[in-house]
N, C-alpha and C. Protein backbone atom coordinates (compact mmCIF):
# COMPACT_ATOMS: atom_id res chain seq x y z
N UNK A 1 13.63 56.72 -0.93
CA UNK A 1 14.79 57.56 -1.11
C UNK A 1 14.56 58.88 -0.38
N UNK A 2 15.76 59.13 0.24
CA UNK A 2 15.31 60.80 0.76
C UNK A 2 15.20 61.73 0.14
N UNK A 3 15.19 62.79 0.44
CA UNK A 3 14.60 64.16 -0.53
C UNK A 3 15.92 64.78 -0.70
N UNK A 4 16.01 65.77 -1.51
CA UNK A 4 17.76 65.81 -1.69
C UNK A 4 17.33 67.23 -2.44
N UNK A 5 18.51 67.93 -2.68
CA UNK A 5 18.40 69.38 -3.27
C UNK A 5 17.81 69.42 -4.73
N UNK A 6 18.30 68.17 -5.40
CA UNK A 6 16.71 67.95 -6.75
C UNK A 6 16.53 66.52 -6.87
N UNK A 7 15.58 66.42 -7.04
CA UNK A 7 14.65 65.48 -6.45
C UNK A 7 15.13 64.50 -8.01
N UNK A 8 15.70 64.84 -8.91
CA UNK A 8 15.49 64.00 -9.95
C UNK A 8 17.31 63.58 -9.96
N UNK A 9 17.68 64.16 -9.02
CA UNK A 9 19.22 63.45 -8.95
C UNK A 9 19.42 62.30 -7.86
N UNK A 10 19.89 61.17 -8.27
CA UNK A 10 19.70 60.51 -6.67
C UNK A 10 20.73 60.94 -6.08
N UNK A 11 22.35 61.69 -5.59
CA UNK A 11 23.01 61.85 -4.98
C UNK A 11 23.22 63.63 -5.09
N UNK A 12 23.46 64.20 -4.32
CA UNK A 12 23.96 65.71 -4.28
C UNK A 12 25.36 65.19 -4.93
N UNK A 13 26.44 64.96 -4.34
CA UNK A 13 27.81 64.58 -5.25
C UNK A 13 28.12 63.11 -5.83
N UNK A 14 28.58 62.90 -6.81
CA UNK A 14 29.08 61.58 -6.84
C UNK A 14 30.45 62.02 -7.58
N UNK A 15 31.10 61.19 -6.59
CA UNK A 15 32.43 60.73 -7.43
C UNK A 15 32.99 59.49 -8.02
N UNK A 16 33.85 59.72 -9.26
CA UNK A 16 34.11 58.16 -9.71
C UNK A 16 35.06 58.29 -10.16
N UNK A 17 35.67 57.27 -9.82
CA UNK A 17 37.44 57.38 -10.10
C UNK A 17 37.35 56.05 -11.04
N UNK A 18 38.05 56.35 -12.04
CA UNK A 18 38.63 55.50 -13.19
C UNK A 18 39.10 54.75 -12.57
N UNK A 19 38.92 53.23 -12.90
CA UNK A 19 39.54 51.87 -12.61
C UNK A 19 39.78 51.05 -13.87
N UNK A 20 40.11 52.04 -14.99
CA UNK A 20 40.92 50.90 -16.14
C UNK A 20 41.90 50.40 -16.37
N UNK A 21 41.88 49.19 -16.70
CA UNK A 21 43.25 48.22 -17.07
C UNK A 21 43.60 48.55 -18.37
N UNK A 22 44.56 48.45 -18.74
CA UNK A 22 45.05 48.31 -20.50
C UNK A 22 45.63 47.07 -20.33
N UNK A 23 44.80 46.55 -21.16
CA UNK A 23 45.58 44.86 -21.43
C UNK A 23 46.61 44.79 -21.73
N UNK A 24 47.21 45.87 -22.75
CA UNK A 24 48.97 45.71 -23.65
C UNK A 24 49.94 45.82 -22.73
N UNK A 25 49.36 46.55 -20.98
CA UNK A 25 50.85 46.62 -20.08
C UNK A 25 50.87 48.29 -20.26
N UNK A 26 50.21 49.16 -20.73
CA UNK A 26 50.66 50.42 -21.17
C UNK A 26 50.02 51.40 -19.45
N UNK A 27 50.56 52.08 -19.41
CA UNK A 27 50.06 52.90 -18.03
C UNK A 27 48.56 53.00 -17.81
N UNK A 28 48.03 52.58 -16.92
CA UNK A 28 46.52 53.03 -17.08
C UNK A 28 46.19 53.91 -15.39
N UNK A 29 44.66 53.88 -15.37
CA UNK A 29 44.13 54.13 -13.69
C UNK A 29 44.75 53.63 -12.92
N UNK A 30 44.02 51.96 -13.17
CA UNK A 30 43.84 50.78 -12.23
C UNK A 30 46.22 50.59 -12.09
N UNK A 31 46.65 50.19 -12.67
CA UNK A 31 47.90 49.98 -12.45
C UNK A 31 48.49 51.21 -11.68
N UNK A 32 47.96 52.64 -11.44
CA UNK A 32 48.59 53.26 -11.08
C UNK A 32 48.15 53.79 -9.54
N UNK A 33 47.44 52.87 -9.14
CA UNK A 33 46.72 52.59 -7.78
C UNK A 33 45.26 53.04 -7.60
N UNK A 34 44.07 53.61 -8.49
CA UNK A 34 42.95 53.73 -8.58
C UNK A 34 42.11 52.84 -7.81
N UNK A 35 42.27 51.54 -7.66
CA UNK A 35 41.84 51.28 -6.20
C UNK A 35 41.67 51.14 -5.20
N UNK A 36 43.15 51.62 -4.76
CA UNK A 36 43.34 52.00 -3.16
C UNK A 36 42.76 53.45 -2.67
N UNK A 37 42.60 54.35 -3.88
CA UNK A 37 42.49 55.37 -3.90
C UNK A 37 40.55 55.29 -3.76
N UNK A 38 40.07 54.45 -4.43
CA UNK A 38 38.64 54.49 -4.76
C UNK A 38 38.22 54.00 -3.12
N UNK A 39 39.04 53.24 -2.74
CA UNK A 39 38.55 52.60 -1.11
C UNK A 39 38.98 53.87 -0.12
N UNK A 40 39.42 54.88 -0.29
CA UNK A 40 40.03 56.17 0.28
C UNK A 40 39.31 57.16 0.14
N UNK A 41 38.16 57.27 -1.11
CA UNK A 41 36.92 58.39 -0.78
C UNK A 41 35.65 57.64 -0.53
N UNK A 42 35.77 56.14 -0.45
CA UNK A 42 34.70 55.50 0.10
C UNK A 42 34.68 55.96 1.67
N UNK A 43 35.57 55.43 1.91
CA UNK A 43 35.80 56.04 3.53
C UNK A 43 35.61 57.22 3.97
N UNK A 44 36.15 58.44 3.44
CA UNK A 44 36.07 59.57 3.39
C UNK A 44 34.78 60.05 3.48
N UNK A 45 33.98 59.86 2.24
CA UNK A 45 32.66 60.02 2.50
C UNK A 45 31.63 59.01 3.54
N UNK A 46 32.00 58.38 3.59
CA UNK A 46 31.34 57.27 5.27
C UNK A 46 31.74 58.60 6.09
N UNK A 47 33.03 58.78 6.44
CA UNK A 47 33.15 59.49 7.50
C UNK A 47 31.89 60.66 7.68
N UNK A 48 32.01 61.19 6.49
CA UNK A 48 30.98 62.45 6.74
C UNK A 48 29.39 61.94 7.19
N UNK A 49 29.01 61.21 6.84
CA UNK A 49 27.59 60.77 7.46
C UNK A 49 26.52 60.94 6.92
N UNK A 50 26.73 61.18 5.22
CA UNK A 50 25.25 60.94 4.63
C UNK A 50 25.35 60.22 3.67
N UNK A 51 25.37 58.89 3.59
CA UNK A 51 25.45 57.90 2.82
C UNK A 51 24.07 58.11 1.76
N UNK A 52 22.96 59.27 2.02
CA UNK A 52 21.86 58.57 1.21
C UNK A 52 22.15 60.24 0.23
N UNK A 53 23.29 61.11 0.68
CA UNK A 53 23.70 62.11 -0.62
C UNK A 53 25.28 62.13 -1.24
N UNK A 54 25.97 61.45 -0.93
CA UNK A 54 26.90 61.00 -1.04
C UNK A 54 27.69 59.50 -1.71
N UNK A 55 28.23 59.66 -2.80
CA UNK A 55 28.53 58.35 -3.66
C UNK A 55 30.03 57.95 -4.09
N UNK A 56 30.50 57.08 -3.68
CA UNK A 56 31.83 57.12 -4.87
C UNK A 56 31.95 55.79 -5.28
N UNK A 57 31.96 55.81 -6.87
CA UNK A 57 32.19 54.53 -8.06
C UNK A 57 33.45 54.15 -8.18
N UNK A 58 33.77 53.06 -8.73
CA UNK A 58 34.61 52.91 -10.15
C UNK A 58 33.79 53.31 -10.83
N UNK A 59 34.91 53.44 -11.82
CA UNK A 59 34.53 53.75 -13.33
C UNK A 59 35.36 53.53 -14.55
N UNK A 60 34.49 53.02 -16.00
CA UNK A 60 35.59 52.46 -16.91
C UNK A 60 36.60 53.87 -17.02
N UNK A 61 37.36 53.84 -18.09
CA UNK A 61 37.92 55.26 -18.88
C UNK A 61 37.31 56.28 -18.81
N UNK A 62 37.69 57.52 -18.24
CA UNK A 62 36.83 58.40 -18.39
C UNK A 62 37.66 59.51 -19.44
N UNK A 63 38.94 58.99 -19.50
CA UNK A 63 39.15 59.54 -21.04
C UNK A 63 38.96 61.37 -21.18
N UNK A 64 39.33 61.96 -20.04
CA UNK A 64 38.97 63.19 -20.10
C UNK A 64 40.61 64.05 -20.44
N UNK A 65 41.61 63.76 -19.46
CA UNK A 65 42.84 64.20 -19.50
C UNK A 65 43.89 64.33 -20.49
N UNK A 66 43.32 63.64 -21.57
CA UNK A 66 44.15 63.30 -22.40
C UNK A 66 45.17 61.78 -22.45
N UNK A 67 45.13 60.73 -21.00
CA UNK A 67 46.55 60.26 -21.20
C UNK A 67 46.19 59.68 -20.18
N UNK A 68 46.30 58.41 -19.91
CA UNK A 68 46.19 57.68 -18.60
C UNK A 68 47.20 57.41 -17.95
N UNK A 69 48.37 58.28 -18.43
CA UNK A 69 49.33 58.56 -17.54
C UNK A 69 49.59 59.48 -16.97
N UNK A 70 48.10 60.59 -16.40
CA UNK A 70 47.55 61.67 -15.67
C UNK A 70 47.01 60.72 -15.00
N UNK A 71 46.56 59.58 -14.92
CA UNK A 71 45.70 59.09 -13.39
C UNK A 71 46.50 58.47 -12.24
N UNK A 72 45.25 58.22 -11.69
CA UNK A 72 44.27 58.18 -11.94
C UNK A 72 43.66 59.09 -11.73
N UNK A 73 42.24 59.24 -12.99
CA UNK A 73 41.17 60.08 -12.93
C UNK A 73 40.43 59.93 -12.01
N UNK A 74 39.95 61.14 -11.72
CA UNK A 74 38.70 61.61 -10.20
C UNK A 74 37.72 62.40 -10.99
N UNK A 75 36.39 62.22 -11.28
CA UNK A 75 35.51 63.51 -11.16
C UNK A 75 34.45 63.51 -10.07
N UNK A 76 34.36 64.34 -10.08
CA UNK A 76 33.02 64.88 -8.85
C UNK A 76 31.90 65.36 -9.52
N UNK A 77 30.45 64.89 -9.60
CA UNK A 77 29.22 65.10 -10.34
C UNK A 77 28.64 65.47 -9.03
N UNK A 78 27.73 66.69 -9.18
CA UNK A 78 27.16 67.56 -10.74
C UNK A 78 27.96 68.82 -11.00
N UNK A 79 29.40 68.98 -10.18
CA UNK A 79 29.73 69.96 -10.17
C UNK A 79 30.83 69.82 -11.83
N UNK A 80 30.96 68.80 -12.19
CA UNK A 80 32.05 68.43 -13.64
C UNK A 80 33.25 68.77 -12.86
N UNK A 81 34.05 68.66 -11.78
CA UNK A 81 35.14 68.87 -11.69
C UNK A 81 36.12 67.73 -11.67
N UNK A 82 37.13 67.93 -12.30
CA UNK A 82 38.41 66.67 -12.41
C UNK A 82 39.70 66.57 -12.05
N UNK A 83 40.16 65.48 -11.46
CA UNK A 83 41.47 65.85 -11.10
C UNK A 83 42.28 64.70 -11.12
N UNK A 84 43.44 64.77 -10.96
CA UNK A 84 45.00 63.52 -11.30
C UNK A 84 45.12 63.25 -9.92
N UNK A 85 44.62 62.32 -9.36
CA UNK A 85 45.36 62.30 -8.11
C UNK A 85 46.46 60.51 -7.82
N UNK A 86 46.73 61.18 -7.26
CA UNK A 86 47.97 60.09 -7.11
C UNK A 86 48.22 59.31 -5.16
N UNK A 87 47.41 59.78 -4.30
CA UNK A 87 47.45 59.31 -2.62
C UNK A 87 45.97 59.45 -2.59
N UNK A 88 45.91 58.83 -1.71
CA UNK A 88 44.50 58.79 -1.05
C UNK A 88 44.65 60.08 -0.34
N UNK A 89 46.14 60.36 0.13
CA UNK A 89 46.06 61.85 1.05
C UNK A 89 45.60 63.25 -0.03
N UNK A 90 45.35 63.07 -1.11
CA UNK A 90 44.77 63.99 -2.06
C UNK A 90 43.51 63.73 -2.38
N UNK A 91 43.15 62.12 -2.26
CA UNK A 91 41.46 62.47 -2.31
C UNK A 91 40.79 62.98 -1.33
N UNK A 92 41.36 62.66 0.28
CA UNK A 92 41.16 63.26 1.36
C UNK A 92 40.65 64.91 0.90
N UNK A 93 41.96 65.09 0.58
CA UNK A 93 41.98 67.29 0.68
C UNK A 93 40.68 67.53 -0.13
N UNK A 94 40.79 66.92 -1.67
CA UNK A 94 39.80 67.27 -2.27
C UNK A 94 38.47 66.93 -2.18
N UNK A 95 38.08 66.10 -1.37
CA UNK A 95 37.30 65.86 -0.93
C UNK A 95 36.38 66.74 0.20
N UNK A 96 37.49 66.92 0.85
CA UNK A 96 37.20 67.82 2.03
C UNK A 96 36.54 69.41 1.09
N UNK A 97 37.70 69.95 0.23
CA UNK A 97 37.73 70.68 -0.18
C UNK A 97 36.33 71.69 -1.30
N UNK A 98 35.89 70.09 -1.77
CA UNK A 98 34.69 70.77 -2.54
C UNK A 98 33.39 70.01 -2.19
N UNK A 99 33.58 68.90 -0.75
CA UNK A 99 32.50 68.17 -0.68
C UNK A 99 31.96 68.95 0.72
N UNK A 100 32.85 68.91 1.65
CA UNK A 100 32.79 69.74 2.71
C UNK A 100 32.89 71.52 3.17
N UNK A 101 33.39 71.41 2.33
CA UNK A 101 33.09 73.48 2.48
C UNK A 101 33.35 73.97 0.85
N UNK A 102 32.44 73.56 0.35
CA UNK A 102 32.04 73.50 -1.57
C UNK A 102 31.99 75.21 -1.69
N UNK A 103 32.84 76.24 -2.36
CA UNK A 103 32.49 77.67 -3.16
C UNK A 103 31.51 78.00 -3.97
């Protein structure tokens, strides 16, 4: 593994976007396009070019928003940040936004 800003994390960021189903039919991630979106910061981060600090999951419920009719859910680790996004053209920005020139 390469050496990375702490040595006991394996990725500087990871992101994971909720990919849950609700069996009953009720709004979830996954029905509200969470995996077109999850194949949209896969790419994103390919583009940038460090596959060995850079990650993006599924993930079950992450149950943070209140309502899975805010997703789909996005967080970004280790920074805890979360967000509703709804295009891949928003995981793009945010991506860019705190992965590529991070405050």
């Amino acid at each position: 593994m390469n050496e990375v800003a702490n040595p006991s994390l394996p990725y500087e960021h990871h992101v994971l976007i909720c990919t849950n189903l609700r069996p009953d039919g009720r709004p979830s991630c996954s029905s509200s396009g969470a995996h077109e979106l999850l194949s949209a910061a896969k790419r994103k981060l390919a583009e940038m070019g460090k596959p060995e600090t850079l990650r993006a999951n599924a993930s079950g419920c992450l149950g943070r928003l209140g309502r899975c009719e805010h997703g789909p859910v996005m967080v970004i680790y280790p920074a805890n940040l979360w967000f509703s996004c709804k295009t891949p053209q928003q995981v793009d920005r945010i991506i860019e936004q705190h992965l590529l020139c991070p405050d």
